[in-house]
N, C-alpha and C. Protein backbone atom coordinates (compact mmCIF):
# COMPACT_ATOMS: atom_id res chain seq x y z
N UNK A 1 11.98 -2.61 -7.87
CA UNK A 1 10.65 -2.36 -7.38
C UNK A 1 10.47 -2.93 -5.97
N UNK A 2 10.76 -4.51 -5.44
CA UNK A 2 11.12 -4.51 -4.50
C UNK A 2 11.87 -4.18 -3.21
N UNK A 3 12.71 -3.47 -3.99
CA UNK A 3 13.82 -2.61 -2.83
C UNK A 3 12.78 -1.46 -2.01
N UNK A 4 11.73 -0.98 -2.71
CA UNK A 4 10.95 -0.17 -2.78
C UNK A 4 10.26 -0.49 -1.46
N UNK A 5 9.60 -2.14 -1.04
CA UNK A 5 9.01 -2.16 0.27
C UNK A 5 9.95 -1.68 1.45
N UNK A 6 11.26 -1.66 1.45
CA UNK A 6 12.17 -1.64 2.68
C UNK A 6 12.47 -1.00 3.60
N UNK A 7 11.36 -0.99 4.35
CA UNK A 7 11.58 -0.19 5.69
C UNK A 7 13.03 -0.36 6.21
N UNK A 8 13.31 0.71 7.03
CA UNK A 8 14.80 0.28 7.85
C UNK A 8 14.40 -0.39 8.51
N UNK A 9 15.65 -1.33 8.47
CA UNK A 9 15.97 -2.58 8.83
C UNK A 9 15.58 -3.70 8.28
N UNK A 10 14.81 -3.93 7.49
CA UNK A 10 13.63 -4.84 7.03
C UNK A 10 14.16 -5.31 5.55
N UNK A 11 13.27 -6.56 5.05
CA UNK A 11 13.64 -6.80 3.41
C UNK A 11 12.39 -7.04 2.93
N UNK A 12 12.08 -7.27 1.73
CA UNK A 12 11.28 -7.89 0.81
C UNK A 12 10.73 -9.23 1.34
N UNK A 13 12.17 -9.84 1.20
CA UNK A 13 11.74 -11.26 1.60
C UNK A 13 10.83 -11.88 2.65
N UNK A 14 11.10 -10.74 3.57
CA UNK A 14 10.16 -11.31 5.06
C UNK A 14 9.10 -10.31 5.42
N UNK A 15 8.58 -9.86 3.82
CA UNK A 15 7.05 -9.41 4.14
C UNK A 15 6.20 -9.64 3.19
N UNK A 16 6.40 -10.92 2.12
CA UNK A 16 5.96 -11.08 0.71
C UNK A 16 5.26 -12.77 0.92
N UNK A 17 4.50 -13.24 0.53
CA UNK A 17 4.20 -14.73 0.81
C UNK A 17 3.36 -14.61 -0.57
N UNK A 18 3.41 -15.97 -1.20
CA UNK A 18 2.56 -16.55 -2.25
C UNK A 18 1.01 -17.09 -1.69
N UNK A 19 -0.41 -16.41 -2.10
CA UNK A 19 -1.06 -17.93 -1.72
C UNK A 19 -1.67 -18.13 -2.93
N UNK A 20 -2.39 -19.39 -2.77
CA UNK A 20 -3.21 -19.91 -4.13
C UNK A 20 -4.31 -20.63 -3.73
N UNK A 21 -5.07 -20.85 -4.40
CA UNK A 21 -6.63 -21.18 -4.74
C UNK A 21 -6.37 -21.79 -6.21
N UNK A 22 -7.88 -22.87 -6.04
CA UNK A 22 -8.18 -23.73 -7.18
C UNK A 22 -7.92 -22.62 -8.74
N UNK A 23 -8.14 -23.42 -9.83
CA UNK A 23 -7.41 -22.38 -10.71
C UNK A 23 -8.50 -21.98 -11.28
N UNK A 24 -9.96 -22.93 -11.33
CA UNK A 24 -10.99 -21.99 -11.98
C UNK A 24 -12.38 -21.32 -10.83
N UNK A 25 -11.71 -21.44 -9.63
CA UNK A 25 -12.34 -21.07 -8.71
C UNK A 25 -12.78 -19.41 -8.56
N UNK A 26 -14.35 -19.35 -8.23
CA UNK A 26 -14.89 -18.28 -8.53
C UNK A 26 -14.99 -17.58 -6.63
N UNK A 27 -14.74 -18.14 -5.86
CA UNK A 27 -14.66 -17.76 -4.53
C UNK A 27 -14.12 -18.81 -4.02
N UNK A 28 -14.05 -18.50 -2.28
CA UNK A 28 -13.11 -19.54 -1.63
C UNK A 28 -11.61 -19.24 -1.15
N UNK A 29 -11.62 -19.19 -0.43
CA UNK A 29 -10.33 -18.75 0.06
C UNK A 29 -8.96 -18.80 -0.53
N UNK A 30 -7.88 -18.10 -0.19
CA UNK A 30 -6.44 -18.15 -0.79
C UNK A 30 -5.66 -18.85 0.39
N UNK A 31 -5.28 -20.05 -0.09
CA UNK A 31 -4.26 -20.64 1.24
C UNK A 31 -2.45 -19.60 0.60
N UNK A 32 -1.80 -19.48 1.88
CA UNK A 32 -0.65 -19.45 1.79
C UNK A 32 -0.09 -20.46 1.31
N UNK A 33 1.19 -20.59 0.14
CA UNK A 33 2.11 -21.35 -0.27
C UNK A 33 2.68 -21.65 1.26
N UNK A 34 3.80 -22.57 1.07
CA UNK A 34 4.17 -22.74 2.37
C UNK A 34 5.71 -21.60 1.82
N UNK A 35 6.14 -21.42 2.84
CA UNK A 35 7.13 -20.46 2.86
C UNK A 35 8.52 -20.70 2.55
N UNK A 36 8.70 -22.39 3.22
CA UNK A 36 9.71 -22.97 2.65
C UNK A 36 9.95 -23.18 0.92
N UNK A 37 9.25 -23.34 0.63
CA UNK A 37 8.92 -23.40 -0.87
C UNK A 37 9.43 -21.77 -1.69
N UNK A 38 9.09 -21.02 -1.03
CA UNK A 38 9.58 -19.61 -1.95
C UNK A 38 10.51 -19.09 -1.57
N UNK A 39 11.11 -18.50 -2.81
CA UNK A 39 12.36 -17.73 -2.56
C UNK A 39 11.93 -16.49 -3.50
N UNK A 40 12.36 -15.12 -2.65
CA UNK A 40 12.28 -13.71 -2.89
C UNK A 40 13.43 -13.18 -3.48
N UNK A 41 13.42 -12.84 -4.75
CA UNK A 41 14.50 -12.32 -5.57
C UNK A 41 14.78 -11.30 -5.57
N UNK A 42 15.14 -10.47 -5.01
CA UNK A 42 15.15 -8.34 -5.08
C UNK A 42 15.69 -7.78 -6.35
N UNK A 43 16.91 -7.81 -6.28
CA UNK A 43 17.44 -7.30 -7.11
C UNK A 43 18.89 -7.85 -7.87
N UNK A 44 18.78 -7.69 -9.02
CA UNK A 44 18.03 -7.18 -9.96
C UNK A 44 16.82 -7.62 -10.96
N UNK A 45 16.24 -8.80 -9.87
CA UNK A 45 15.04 -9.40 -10.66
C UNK A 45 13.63 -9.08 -10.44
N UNK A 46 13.93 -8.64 -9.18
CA UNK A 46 12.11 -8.60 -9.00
C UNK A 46 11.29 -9.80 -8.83
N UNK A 47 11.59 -10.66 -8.42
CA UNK A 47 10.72 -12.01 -8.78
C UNK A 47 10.43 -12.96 -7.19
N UNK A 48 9.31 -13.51 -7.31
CA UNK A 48 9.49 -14.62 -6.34
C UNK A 48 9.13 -15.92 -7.06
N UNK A 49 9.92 -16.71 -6.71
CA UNK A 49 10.23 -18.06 -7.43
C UNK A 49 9.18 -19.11 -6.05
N UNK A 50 8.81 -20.16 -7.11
CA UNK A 50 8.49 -21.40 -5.54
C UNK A 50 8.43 -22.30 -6.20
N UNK A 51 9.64 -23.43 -5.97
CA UNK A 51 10.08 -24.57 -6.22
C UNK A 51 9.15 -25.28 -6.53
N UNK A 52 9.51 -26.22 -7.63
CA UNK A 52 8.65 -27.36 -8.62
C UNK A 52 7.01 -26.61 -9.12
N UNK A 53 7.07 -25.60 -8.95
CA UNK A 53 6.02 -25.22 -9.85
C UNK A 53 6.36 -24.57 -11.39
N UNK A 54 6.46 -25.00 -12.48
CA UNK A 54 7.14 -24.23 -13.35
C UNK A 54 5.59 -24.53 -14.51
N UNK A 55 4.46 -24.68 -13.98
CA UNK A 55 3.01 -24.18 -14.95
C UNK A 55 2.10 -23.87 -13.82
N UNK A 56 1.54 -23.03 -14.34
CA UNK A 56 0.53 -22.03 -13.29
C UNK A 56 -0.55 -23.30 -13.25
N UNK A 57 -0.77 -23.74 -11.77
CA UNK A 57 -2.13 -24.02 -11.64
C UNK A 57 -3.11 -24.34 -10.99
N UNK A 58 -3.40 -23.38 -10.90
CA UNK A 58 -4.31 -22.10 -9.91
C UNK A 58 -4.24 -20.46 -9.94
N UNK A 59 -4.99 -20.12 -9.06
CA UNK A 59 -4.61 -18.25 -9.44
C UNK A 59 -3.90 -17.65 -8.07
N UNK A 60 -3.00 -17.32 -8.18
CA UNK A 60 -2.21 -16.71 -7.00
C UNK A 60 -2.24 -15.31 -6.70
N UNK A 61 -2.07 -14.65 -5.50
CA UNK A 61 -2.29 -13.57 -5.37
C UNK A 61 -0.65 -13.07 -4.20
N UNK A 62 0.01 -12.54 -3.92
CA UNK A 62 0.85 -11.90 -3.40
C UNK A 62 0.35 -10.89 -1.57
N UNK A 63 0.88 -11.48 -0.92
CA UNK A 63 0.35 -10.95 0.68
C UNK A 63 1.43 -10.36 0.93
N UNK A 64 0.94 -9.24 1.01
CA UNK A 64 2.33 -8.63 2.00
C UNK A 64 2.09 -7.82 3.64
N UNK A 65 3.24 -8.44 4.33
CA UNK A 65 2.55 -8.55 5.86
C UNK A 65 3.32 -7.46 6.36
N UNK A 66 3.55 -7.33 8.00
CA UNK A 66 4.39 -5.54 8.37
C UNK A 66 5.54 -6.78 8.43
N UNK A 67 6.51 -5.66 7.71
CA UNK A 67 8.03 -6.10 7.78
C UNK A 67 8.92 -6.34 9.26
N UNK A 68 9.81 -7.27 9.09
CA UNK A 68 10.32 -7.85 10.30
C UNK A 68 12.04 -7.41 9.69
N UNK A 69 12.43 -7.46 10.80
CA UNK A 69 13.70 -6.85 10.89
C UNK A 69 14.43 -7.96 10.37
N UNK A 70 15.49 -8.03 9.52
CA UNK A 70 16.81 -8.73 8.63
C UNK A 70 16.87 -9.90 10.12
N UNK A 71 16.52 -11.33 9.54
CA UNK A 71 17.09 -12.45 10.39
C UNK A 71 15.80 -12.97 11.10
N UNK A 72 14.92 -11.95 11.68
CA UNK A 72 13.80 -12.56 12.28
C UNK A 72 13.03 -13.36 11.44
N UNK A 73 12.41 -14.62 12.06
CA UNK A 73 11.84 -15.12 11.58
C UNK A 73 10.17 -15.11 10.93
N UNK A 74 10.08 -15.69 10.09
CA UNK A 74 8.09 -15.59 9.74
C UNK A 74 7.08 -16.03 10.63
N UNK A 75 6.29 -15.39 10.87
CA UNK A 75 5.08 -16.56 11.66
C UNK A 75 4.13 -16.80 11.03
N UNK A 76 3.92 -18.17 11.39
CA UNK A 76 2.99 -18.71 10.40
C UNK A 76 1.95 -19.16 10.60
């Protein structure tokens, strides 16, 4: 499903970011995870992982930004 965003030249990885907000929060903004923290899984998992979180808590939502070419970096 992720292979699916891939413009030429481009990946998953460097157009996908985690953010999160309080967990019973009814408004209020979504901060970005920090980026170092996640890793983008393509295939054959589909998944994005982000280190030492292994219980949800907060509500996260998935950003996806215009894709950058294989190697370029994120801005943040």
């Amino acid at each position: 499903m992720l292979t699916a965003l891939r413009p030429a030249g481009s990946s998953p990885s460097t157009m996908l970011t985690v953010a999160k907000r309080a967990l019973n929060a009814t408004s209020g903004q979504f901060m970005p995870v920090n980026p170092n923290l996640q890793t983008v899984r393509e295939l054959p998992e589909d998944r994005i992982q982000i280190q030492n979180v292994n219980q949800l808590d907060g509500q996260y939502i998935i950003l996806v930004t215009q894709p950058k070419a294989v190697g370029a970096s994120r801005s943040r």
